[in-house]
PDB file of N, CA and C in Angstrom:
ATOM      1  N   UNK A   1      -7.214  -4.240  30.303  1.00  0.00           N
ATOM      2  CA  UNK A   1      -7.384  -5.491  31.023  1.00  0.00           C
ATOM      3  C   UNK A   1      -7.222  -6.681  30.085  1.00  0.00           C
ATOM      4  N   UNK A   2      -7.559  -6.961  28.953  1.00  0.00           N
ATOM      5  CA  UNK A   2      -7.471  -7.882  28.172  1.00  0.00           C
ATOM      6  C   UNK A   2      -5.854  -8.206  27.637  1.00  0.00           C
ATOM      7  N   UNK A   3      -5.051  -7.352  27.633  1.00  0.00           N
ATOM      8  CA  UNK A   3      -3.951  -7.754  27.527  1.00  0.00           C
ATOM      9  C   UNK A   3      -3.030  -8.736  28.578  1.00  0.00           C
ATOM     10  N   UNK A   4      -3.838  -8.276  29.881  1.00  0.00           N
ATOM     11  CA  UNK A   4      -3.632  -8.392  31.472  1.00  0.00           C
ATOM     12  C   UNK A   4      -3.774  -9.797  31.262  1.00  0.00           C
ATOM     13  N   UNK A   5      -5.463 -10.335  30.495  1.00  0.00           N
ATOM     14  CA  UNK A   5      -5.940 -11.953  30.882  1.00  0.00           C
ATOM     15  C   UNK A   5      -5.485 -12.078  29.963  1.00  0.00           C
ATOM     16  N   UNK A   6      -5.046 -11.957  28.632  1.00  0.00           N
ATOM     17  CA  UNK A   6      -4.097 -12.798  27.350  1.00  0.00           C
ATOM     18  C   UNK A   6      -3.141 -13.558  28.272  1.00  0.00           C
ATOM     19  N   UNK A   7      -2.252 -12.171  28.805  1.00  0.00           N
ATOM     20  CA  UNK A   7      -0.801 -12.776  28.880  1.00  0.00           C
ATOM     21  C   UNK A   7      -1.351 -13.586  30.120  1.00  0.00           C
ATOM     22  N   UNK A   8      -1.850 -14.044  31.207  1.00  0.00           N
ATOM     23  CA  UNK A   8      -1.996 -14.446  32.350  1.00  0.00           C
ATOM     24  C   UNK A   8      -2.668 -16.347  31.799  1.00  0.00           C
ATOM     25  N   UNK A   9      -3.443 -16.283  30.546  1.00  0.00           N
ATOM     26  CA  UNK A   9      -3.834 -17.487  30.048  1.00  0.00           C
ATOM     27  C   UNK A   9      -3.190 -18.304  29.273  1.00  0.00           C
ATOM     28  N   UNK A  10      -1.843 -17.584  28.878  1.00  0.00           N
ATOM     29  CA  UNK A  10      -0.568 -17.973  28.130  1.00  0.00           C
ATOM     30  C   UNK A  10       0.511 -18.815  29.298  1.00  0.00           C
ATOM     31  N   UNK A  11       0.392 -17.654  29.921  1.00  0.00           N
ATOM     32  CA  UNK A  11       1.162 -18.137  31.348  1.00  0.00           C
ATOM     33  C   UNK A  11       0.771 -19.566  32.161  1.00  0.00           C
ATOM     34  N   UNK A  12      -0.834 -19.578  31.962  1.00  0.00           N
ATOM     35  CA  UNK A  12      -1.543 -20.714  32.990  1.00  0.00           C
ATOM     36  C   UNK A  12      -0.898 -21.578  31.728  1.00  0.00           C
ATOM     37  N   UNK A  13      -1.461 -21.661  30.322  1.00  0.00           N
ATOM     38  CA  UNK A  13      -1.272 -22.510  29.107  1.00  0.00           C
ATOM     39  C   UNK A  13       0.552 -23.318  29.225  1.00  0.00           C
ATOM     40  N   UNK A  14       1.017 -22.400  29.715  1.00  0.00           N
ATOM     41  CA  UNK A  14       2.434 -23.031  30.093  1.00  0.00           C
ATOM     42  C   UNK A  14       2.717 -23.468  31.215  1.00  0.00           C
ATOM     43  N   UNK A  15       1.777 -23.621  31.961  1.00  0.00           N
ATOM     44  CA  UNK A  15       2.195 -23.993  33.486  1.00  0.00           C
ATOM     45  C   UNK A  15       3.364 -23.295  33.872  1.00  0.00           C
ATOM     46  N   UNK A  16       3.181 -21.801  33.932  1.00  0.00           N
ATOM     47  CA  UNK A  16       3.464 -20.771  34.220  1.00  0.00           C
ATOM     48  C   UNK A  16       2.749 -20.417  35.140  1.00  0.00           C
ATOM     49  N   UNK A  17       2.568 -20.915  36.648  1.00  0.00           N
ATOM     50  CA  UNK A  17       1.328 -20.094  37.019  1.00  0.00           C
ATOM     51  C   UNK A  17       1.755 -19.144  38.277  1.00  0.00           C
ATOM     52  N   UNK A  18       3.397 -18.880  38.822  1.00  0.00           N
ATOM     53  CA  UNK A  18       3.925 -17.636  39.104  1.00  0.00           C
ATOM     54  C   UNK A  18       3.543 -16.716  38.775  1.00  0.00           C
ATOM     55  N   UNK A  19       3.825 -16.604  37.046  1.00  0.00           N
ATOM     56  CA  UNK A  19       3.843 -15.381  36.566  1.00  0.00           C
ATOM     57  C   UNK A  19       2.098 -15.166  36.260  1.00  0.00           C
ATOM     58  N   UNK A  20       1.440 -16.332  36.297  1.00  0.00           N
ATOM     59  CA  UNK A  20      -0.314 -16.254  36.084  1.00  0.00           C
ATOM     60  C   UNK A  20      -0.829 -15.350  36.966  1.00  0.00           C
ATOM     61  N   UNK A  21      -0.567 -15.617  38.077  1.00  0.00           N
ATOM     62  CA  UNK A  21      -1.135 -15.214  39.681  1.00  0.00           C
ATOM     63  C   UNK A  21      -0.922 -13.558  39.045  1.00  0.00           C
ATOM     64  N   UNK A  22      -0.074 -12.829  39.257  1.00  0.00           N
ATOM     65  CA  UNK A  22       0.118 -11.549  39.383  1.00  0.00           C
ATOM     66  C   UNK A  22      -0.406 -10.805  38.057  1.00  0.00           C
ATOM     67  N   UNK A  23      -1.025 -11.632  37.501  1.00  0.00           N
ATOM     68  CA  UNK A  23      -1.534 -11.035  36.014  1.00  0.00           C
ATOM     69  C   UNK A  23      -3.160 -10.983  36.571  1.00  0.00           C
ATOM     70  N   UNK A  24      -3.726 -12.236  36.937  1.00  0.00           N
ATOM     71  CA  UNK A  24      -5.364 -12.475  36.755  1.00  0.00           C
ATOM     72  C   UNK A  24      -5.443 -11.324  38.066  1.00  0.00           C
ATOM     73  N   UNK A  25      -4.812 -11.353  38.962  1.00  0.00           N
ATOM     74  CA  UNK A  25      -4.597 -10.169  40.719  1.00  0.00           C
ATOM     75  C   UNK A  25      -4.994  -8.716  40.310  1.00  0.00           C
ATOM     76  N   UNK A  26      -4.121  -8.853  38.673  1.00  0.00           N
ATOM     77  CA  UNK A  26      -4.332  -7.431  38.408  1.00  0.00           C
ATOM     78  C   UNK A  26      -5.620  -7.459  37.207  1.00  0.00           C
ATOM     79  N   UNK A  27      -5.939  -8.132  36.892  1.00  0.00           N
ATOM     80  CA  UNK A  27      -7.521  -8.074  36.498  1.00  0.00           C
ATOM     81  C   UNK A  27      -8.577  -7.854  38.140  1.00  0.00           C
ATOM     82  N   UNK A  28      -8.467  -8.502  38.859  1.00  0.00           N
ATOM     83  CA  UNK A  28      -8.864  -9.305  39.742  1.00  0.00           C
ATOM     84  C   UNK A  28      -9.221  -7.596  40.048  1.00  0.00           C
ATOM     85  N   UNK A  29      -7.952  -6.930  40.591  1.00  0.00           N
ATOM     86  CA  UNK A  29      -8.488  -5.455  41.232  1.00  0.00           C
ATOM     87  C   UNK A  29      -9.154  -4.491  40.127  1.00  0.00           C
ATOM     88  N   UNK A  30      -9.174  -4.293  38.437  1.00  0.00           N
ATOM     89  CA  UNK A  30      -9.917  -3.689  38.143  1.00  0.00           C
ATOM     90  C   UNK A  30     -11.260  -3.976  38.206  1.00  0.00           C
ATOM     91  N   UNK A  31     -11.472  -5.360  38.320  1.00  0.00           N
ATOM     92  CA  UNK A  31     -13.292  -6.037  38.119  1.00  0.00           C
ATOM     93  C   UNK A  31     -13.552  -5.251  39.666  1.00  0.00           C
ATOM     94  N   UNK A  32     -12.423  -5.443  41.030  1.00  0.00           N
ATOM     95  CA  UNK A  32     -12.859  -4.853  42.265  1.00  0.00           C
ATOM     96  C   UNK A  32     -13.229  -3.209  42.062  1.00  0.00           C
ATOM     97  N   UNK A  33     -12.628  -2.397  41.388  1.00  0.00           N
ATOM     98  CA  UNK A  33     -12.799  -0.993  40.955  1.00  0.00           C
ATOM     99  C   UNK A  33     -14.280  -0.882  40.061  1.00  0.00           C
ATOM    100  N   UNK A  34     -14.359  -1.789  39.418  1.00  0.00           N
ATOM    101  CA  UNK A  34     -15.713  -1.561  38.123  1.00  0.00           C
ATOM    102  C   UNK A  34     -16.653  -1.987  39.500  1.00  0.00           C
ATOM    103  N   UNK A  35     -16.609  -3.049  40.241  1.00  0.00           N
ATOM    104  CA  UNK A  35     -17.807  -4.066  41.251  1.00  0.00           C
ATOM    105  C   UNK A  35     -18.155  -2.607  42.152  1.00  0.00           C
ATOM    106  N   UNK A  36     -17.217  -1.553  42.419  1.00  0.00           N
ATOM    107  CA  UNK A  36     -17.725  -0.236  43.674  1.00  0.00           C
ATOM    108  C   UNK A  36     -18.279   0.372  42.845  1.00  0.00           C
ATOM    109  N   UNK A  37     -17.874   0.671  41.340  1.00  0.00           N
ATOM    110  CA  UNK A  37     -19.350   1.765  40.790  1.00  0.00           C
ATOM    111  C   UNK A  37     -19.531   0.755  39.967  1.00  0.00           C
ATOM    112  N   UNK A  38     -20.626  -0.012  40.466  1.00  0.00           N
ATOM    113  CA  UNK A  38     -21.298  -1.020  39.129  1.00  0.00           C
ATOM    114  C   UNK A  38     -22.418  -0.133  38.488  1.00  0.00           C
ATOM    115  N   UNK A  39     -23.346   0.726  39.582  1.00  0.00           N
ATOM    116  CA  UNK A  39     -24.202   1.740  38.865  1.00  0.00           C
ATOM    117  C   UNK A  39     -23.467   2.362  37.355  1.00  0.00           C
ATOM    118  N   UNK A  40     -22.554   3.100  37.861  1.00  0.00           N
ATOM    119  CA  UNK A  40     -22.163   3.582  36.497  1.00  0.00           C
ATOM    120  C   UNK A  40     -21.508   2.963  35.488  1.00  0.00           C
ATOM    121  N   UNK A  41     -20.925   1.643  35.669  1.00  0.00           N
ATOM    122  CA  UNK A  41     -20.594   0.374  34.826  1.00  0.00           C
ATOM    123  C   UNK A  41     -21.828   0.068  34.269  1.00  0.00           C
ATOM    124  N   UNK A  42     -23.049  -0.157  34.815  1.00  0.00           N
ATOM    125  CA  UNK A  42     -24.062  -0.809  33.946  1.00  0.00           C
ATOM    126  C   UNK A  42     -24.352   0.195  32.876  1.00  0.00           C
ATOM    127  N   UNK A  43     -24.304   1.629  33.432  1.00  0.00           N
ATOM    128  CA  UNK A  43     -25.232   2.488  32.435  1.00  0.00           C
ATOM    129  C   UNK A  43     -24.039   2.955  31.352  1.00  0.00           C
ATOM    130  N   UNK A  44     -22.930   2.549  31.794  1.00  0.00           N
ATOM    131  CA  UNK A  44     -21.935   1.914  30.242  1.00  0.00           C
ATOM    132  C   UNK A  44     -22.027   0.650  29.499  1.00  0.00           C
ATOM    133  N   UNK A  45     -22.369  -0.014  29.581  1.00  0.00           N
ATOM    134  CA  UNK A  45     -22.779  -1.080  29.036  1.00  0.00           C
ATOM    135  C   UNK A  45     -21.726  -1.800  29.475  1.00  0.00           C
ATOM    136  N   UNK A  46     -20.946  -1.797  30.543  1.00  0.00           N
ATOM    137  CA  UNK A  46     -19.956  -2.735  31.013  1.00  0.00           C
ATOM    138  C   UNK A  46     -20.240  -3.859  31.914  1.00  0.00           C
ATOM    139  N   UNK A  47     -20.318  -5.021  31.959  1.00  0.00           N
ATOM    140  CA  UNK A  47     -20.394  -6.197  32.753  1.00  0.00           C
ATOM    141  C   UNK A  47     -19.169  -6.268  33.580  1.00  0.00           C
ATOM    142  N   UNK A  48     -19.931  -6.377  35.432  1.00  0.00           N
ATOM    143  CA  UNK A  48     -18.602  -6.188  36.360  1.00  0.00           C
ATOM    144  C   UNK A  48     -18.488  -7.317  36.626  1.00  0.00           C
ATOM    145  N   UNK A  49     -19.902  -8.533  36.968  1.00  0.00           N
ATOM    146  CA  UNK A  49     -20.124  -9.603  37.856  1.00  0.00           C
ATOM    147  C   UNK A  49     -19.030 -10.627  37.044  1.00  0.00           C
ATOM    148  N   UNK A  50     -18.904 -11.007  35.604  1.00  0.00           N
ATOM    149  CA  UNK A  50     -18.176 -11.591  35.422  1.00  0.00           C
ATOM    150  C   UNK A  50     -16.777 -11.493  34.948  1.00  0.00           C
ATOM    151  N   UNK A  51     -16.566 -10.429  34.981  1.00  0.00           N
ATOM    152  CA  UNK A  51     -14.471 -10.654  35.332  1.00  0.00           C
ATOM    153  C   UNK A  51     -14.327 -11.256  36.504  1.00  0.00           C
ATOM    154  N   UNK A  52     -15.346 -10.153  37.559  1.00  0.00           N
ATOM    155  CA  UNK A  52     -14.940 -10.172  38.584  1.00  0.00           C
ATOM    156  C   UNK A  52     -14.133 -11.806  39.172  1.00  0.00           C
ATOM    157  N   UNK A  53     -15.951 -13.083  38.902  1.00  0.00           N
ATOM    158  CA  UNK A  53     -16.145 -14.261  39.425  1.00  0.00           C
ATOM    159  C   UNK A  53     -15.313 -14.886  38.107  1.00  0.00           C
ATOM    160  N   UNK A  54     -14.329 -14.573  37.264  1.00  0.00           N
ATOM    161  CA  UNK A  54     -13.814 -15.179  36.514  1.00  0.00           C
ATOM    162  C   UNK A  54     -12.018 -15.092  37.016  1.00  0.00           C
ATOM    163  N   UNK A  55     -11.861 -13.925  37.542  1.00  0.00           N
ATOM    164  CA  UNK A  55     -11.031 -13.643  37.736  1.00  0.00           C
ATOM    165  C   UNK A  55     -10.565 -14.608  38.981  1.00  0.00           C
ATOM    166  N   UNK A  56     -11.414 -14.532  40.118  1.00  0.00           N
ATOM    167  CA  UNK A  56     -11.051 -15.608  41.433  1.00  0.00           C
ATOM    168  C   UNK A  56     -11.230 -16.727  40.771  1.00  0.00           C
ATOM    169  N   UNK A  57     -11.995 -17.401  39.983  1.00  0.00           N
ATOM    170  CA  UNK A  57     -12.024 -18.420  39.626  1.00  0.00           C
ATOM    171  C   UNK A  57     -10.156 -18.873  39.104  1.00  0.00           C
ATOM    172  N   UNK A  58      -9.879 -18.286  37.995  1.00  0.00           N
ATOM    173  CA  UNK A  58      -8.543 -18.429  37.760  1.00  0.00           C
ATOM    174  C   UNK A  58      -7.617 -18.359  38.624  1.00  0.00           C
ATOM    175  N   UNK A  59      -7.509 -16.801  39.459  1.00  0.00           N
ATOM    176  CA  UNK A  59      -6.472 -17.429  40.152  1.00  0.00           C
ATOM    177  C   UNK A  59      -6.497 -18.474  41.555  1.00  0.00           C
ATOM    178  N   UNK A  60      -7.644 -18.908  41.663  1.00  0.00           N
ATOM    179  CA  UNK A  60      -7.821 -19.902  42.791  1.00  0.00           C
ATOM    180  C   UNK A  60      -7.319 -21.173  41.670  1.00  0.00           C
ATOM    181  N   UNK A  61      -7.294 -21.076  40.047  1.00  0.00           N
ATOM    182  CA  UNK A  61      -7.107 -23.013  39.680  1.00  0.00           C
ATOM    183  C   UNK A  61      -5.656 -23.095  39.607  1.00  0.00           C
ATOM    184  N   UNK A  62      -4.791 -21.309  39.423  1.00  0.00           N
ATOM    185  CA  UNK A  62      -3.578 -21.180  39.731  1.00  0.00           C
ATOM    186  C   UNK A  62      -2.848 -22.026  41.055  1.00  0.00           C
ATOM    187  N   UNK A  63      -3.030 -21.815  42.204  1.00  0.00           N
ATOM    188  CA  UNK A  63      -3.100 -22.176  43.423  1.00  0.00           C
ATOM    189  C   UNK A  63      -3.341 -23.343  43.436  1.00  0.00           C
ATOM    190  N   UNK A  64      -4.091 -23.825  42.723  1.00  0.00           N
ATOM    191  CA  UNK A  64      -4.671 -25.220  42.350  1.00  0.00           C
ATOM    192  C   UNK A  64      -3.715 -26.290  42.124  1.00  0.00           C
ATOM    193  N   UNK A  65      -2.820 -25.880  41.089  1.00  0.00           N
ATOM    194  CA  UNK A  65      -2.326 -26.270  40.264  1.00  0.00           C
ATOM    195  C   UNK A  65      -0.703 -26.128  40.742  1.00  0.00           C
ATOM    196  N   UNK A  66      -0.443 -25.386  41.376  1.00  0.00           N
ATOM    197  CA  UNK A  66       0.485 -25.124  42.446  1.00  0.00           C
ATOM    198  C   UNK A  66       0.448 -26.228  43.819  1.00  0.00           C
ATOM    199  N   UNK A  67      -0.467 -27.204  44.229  1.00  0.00           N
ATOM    200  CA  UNK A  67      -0.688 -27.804  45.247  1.00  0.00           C
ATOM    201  C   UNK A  67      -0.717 -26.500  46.214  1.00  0.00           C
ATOM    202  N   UNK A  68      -1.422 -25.554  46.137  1.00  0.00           N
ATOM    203  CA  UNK A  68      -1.951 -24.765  47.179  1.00  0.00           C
ATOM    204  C   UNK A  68      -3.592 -24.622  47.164  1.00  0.00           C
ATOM    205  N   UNK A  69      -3.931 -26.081  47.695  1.00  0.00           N
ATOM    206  CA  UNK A  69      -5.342 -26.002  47.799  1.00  0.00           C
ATOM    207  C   UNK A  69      -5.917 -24.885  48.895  1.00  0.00           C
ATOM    208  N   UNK A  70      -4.904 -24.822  49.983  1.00  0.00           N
ATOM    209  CA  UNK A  70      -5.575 -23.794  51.225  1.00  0.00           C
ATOM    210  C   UNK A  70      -5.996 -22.384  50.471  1.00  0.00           C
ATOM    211  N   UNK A  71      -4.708 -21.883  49.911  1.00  0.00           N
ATOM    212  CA  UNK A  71      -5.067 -20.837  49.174  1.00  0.00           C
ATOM    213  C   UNK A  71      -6.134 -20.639  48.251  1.00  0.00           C
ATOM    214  N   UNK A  72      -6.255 -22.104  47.314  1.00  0.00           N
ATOM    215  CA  UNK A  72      -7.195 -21.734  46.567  1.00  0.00           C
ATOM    216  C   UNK A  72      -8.472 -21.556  47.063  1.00  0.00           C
ATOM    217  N   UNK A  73      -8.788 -22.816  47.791  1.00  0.00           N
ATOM    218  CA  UNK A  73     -10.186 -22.753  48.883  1.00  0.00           C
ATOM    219  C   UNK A  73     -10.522 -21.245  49.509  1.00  0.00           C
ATOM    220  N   UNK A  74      -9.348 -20.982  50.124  1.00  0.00           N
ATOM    221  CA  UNK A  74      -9.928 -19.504  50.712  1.00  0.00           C
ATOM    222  C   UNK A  74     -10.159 -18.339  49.719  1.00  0.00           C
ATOM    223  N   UNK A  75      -9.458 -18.485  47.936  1.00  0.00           N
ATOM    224  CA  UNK A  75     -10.033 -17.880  47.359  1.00  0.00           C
ATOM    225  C   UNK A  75     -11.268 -17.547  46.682  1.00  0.00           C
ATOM    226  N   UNK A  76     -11.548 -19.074  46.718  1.00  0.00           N
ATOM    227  CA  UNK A  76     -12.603 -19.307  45.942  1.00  0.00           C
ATOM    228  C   UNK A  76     -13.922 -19.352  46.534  1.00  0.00           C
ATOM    229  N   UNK A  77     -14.149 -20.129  48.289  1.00  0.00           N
ATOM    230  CA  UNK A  77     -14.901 -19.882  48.841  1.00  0.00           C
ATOM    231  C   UNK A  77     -15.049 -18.957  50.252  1.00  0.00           C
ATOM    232  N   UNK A  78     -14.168 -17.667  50.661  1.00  0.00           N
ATOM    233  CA  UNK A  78     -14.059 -17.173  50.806  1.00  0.00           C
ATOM    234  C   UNK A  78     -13.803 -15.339  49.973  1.00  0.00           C
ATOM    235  N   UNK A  79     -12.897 -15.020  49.479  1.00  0.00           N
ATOM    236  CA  UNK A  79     -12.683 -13.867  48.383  1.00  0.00           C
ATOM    237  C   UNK A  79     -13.727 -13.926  47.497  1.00  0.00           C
ATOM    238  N   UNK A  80     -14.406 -14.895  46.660  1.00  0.00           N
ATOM    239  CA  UNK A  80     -15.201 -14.979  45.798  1.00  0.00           C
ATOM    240  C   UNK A  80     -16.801 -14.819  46.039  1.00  0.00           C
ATOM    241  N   UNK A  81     -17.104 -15.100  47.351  1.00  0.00           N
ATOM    242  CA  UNK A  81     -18.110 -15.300  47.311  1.00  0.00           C
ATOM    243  C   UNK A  81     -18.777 -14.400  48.723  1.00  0.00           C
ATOM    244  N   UNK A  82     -17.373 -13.475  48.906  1.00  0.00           N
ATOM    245  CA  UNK A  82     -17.947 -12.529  50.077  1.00  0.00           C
ATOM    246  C   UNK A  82     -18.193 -11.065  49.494  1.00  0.00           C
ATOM    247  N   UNK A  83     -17.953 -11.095  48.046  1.00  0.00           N
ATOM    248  CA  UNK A  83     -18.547  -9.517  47.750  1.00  0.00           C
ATOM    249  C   UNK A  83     -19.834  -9.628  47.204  1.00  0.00           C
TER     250      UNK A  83
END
């Protein structure tokens, strides 16, 4: 995953945020994979809550930054805040 948010913060850093979106999406679904077994994430010492809310955060400023406020809004206060 960290290679995933490098290249995706390089991408935002260039106002690149095409190629951003499909990078933080694919963080976005492992934090969703770690968030269904968080039991056994915690008793790894893995933190799910914040990729997870880091991950919508980004790609909603993507969208942002794109003049797609609808999108971002429904990511951010919708997707983000319904798991």
């Amino acid at each position: 995953m960290g290679t995933t948010i490098n290249e995706a913060n390089q991408f935002f850093q260039m106002e690149q945020h095409h190629f951003a979106i499909p990078s933080y999406e694919k963080s976005l679904l492992y934090s969703e994979l770690m968030f269904r077994h968080a039991a056994e994430a915690d008793n790894l010492g893995i933190h799910v809550v914040s990729p997870f809310f880091v991950s919508c955060i980004n790609i909603a400023n993507n969208f942002a930054a794109l003049n797609n406020t609808e999108r971002a809004k429904w990511l951010f206060f919708i997707q983000c805040t319904a798991t």
